[in-house]
C-alpha atoms as a PDB file:
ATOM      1  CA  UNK A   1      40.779 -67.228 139.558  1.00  0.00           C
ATOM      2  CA  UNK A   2      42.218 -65.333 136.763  1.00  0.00           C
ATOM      3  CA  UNK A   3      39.979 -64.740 133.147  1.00  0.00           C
ATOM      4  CA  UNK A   4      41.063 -64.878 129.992  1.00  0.00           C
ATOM      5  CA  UNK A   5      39.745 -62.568 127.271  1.00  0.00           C
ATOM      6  CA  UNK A   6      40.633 -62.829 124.011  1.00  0.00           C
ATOM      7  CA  UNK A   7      39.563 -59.924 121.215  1.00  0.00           C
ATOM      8  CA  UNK A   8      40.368 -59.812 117.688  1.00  0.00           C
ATOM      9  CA  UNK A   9      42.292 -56.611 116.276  1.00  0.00           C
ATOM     10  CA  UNK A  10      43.393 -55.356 113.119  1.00  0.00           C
ATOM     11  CA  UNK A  11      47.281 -54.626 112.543  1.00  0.00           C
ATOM     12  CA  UNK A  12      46.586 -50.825 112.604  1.00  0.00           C
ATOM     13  CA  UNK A  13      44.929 -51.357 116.190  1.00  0.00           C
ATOM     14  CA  UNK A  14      47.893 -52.546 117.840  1.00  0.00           C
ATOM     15  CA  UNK A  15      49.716 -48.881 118.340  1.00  0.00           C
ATOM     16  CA  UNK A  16      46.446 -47.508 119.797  1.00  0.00           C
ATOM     17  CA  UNK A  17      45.397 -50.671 121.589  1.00  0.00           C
ATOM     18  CA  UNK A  18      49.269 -50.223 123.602  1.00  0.00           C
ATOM     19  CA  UNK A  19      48.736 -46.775 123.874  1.00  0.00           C
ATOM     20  CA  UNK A  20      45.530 -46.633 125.916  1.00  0.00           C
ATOM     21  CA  UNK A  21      46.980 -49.748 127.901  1.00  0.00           C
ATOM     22  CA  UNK A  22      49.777 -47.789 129.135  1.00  0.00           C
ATOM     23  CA  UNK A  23      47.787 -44.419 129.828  1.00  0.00           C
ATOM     24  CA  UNK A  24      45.620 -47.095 131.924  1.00  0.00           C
ATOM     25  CA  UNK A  25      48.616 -48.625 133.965  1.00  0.00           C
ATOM     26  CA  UNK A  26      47.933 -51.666 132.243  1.00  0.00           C
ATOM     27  CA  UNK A  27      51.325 -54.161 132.578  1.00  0.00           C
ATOM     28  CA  UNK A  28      52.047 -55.791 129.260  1.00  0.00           C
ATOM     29  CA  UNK A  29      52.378 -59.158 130.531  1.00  0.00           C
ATOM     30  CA  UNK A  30      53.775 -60.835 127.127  1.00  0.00           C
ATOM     31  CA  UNK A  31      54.040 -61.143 123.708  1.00  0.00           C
ATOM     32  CA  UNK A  32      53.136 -64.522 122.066  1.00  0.00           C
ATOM     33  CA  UNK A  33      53.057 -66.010 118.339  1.00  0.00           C
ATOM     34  CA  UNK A  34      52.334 -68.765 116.173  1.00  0.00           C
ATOM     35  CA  UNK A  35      52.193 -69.636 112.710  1.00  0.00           C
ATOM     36  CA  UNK A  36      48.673 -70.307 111.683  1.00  0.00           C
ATOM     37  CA  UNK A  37      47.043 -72.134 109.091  1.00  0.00           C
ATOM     38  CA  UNK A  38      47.307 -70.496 105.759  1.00  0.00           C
ATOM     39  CA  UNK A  39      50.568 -69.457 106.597  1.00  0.00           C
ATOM     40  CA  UNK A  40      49.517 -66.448 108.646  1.00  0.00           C
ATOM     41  CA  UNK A  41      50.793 -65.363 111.880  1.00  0.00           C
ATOM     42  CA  UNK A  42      48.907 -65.015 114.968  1.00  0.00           C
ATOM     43  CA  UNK A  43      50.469 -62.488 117.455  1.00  0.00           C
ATOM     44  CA  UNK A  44      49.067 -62.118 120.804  1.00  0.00           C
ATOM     45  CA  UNK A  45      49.731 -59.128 123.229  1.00  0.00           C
ATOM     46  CA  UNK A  46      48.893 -60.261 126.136  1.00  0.00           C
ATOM     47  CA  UNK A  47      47.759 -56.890 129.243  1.00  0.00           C
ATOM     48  CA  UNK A  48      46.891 -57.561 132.952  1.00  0.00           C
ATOM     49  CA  UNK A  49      43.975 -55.645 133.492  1.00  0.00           C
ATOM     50  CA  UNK A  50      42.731 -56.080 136.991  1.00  0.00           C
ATOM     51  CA  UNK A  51      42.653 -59.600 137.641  1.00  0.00           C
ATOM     52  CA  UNK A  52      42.282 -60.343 134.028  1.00  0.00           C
ATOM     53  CA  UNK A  53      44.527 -61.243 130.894  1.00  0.00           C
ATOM     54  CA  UNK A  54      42.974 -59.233 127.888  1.00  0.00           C
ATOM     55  CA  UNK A  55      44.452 -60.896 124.940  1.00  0.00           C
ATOM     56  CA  UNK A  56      44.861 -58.756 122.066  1.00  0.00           C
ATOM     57  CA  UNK A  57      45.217 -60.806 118.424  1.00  0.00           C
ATOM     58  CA  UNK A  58      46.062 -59.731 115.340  1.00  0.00           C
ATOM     59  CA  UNK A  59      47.062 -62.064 112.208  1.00  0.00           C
ATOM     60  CA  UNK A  60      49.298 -60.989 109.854  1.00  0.00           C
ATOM     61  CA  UNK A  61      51.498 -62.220 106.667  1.00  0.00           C
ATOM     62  CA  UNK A  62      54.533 -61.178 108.690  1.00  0.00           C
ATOM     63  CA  UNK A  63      55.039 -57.270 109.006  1.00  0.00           C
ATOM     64  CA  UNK A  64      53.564 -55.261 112.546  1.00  0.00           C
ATOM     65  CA  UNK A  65      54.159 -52.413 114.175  1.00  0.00           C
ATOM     66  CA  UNK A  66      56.244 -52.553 116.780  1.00  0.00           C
ATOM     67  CA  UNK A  67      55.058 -50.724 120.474  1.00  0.00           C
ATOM     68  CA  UNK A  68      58.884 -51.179 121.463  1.00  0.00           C
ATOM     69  CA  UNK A  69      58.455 -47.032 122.153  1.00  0.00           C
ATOM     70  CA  UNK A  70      55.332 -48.046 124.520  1.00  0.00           C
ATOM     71  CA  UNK A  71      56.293 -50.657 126.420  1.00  0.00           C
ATOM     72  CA  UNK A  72      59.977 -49.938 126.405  1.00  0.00           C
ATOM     73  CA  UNK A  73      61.871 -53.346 127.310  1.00  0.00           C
ATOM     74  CA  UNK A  74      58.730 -54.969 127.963  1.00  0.00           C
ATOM     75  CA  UNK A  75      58.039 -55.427 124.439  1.00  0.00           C
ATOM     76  CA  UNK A  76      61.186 -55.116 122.747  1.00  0.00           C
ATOM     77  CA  UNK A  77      62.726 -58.072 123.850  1.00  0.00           C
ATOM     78  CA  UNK A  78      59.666 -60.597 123.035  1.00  0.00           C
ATOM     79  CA  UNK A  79      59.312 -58.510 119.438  1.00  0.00           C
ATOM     80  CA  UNK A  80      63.141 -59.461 118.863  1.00  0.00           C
ATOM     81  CA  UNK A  81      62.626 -63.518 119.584  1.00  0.00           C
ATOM     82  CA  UNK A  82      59.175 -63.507 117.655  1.00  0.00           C
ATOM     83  CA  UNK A  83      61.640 -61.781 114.674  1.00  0.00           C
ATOM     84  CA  UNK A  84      64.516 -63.804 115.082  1.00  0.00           C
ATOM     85  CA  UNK A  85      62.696 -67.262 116.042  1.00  0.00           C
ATOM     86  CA  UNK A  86      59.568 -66.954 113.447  1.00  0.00           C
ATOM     87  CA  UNK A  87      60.768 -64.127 110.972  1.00  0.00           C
ATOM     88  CA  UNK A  88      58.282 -61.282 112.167  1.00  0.00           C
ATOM     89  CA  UNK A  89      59.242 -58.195 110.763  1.00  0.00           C
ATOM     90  CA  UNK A  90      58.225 -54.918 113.622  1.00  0.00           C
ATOM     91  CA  UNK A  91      58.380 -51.825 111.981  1.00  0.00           C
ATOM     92  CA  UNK A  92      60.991 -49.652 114.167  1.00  0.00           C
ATOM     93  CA  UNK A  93      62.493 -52.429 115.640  1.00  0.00           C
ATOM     94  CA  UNK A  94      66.163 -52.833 116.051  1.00  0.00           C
ATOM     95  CA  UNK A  95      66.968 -55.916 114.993  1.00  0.00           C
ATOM     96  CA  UNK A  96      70.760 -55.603 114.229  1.00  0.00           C
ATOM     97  CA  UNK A  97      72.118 -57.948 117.087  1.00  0.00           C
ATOM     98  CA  UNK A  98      70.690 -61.503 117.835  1.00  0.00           C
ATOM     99  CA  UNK A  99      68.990 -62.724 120.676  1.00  0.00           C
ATOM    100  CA  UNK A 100      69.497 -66.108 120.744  1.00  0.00           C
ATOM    101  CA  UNK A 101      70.847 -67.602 117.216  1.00  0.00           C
ATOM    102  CA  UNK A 102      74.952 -67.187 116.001  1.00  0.00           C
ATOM    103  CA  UNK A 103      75.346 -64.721 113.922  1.00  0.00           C
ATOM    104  CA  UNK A 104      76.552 -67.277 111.033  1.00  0.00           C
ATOM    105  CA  UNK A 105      72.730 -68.606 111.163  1.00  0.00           C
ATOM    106  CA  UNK A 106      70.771 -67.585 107.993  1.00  0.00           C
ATOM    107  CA  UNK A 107      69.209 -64.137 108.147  1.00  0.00           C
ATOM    108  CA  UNK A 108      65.937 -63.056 107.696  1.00  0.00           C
ATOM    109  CA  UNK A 109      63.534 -65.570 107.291  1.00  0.00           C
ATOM    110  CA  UNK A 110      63.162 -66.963 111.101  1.00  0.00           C
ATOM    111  CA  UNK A 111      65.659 -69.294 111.964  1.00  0.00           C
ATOM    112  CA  UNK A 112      63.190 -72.295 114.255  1.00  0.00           C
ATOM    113  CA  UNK A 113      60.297 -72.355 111.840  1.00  0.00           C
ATOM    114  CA  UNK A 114      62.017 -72.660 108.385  1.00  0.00           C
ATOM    115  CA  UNK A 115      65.416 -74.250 108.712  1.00  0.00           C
ATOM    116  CA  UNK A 116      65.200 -78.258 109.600  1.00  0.00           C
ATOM    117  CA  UNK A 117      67.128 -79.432 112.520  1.00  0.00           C
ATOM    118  CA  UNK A 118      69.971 -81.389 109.884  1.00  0.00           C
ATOM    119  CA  UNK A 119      70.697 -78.572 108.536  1.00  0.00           C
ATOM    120  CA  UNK A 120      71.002 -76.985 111.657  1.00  0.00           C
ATOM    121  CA  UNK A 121      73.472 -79.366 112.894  1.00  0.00           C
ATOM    122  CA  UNK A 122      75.122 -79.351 109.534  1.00  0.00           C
ATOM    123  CA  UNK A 123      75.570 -75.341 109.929  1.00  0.00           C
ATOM    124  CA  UNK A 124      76.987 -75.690 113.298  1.00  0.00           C
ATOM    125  CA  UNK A 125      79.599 -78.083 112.372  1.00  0.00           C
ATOM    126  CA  UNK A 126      80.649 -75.393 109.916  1.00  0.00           C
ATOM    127  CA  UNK A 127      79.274 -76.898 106.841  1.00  0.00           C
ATOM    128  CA  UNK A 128      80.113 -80.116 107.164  1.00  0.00           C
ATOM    129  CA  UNK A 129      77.875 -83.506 106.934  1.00  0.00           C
ATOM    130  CA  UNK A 130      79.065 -85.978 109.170  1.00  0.00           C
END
């Protein structure tokens, strides 16, 4: 049976926290987030270690360093949903293309968690109400 460890980290322990995961051969297994209460974000990173998931959480107003150099594709592309999805910004990141959204949706502000689903239909139809 897998465990499941979860440990509290500040934003500034995120680069060092990837670093000495890679040196140990330690597979980022994923990135996760949520919006919290208090309109914080909670973002997980998520390393196998052994037969283990260490859970690494930090909460933040919105702004992270991204370990895109770390973890190469393994992080970029879950750093890029959490910023286009929930509005995370990851310092380094290149966020110039979308992932998922048109690029007619609004910009900048996380397109799932802020923009209700009328006026996402209402967008899509190219402005108009029907």
């Amino acid at each position: 049976m897998q465990g499941y460890q979860k440990i509290m980290i500040s934003p500034e322990e995120i680069v060092p926290t990837a670093q000495r995961m890679r040196a140990e051969g330690r597979p980022l297994a994923m990135i996760h987030g949520y919006l919290a209460k208090e309109k914080k974000f909670n973002v997980s990173y998520e390393y196998e270690v052994d037969d283990n998931i260490e859970s690494y959480t930090v909460e933040t107003d919105g702004s992270l360093p991204s370990i895109e150099d770390i973890y190469d594709l393994a992080a970029q592309w879950p750093e890029r949903e959490l910023h286009e999805l929930m509005g995370i910004e990851f310092e380094g990141l290149d966020t110039s293309e979308r992932l998922f959204m048109p690029d007619t949706m609004l910009d900048g502000q996380g397109q799932i968690l802020v923009t209700p689903m009328k006026e996402l239909i209402k967008m899509a139809k190219g402005g108009e109400e029907k």
